[in-house]
Protein backbone atom coordinates (compact mmCIF):
# COMPACT_ATOMS: atom_id res chain seq x y z
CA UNK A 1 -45.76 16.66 11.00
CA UNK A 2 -42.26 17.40 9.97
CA UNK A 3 -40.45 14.69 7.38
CA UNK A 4 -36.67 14.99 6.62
CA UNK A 5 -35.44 12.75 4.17
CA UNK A 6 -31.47 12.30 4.36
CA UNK A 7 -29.52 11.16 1.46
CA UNK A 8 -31.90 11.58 -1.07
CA UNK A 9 -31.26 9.67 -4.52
CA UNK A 10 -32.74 9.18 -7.56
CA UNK A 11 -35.50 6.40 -6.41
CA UNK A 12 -34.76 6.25 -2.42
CA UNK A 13 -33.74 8.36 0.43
CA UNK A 14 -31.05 6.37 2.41
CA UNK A 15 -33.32 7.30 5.75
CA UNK A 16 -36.14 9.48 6.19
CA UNK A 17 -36.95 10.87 9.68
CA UNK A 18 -41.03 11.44 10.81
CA UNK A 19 -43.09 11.02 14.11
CA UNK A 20 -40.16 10.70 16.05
CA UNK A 21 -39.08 7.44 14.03
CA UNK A 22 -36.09 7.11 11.53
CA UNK A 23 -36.69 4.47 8.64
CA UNK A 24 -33.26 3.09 7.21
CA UNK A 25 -33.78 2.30 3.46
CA UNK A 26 -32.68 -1.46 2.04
CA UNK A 27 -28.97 -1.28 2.53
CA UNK A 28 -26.43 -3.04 0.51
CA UNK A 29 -22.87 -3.00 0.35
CA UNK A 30 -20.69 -1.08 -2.09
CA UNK A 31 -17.95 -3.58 -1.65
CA UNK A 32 -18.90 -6.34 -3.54
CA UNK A 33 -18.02 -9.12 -4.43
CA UNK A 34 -17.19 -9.93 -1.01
CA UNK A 35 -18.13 -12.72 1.49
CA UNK A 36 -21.71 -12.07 3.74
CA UNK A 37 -19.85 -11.60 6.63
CA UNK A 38 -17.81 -8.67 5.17
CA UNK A 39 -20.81 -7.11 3.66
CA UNK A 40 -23.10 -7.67 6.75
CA UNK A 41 -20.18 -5.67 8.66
CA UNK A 42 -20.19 -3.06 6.02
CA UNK A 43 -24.14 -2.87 5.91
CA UNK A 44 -24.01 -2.07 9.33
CA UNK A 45 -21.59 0.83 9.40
CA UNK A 46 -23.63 2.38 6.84
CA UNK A 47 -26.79 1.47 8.92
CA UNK A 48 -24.72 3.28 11.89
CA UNK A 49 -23.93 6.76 9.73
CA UNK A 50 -27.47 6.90 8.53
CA UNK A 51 -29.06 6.63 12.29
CA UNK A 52 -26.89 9.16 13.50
CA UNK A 53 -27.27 11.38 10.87
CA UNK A 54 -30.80 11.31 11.81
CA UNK A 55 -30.09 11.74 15.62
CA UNK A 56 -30.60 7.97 16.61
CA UNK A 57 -28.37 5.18 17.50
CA UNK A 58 -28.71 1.13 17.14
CA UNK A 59 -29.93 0.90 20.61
CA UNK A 60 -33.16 2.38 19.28
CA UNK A 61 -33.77 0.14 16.69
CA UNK A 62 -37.05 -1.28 17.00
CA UNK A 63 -37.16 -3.80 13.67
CA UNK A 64 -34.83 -5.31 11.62
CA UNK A 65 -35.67 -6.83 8.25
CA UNK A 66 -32.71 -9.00 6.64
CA UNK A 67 -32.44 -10.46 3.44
CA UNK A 68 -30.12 -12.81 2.28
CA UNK A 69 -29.43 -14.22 -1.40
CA UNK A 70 -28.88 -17.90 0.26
CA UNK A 71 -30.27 -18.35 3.98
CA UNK A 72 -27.29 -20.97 4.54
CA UNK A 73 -25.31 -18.14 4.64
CA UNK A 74 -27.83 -17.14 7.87
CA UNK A 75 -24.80 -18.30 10.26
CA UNK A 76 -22.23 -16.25 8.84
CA UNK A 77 -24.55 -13.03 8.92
CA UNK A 78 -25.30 -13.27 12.21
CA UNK A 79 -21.47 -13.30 13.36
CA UNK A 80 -21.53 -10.09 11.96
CA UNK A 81 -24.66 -8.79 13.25
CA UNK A 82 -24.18 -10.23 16.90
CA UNK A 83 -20.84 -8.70 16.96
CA UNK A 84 -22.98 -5.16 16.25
CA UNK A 85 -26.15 -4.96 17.79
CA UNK A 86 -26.65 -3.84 21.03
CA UNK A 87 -27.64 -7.13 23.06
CA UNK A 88 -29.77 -5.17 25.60
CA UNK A 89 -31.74 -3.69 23.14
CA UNK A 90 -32.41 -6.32 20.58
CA UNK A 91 -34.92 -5.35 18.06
CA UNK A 92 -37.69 -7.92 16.38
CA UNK A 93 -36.13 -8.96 13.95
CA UNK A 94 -37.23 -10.32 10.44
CA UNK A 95 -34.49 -13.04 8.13
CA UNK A 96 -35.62 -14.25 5.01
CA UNK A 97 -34.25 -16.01 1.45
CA UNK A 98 -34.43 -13.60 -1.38
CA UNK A 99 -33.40 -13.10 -4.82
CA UNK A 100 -31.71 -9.72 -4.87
CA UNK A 101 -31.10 -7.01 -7.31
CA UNK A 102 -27.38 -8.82 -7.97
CA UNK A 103 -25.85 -11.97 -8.28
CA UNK A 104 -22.75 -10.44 -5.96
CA UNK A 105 -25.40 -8.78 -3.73
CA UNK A 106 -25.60 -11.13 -0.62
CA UNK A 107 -28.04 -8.87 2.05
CA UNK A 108 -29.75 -6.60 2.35
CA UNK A 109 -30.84 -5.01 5.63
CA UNK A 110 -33.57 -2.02 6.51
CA UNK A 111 -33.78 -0.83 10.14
CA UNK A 112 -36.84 1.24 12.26
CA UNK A 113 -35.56 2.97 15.16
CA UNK A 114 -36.99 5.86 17.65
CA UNK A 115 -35.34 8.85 17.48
């Protein structure tokens, strides 16, 4: 079996490709502080570089975990991630309350798609 790992860092890999699946690492925003929306949006993009980097798309995601610093803020993530995901392909999908690595981190979002 064949494993690429694509943006390696010093504890992660931002995606790592193996069995014909690509695994998206926990994905944050850089831009921050900055409302959910915004970083949901910019989360996504990133989400969107990685997968094709690894020669997939966000029609092939098959599950979505989400975490958000204050679910109340559930509504305003999902403008963002309604306006993005591919409606005839919707992934399971996971969206939980969490306390996150920052106070001005909002979500965090990790993706599984086919190749």
């Amino acid at each position: 079996m064949s494993i690429v790992r694509h943006q390696p860092a010093k504890i992660l890999s931002g995606a790592v490709e193996a069995n014909g699946m690509v695994y998206v690492a926990g994905t944050v925003a850089d831009k921050r502080p900055a409302p959910v929306k915004a970083q949901t949006e910019e989360i996504l993009g990133r989400i969107d570089a990685l997968l094709a980097l690894a020669g997939s798309h966000k029609s092939k995601i098959v599950s979505a975990q989400i975490w958000l610093a204050d679910i109340r803020t559930r509504d305003e993530m999902n403008q963002a991630w309604l306006a993005w995901v591919d409606p005839n392909n919707l992934p399971a999908r996971a969206c939980v309350e969490a306390k996150l690595a920052t106070a001005d981190m909002l979500v965090e979002i990790a993706v599984i798609a086919a190749k």
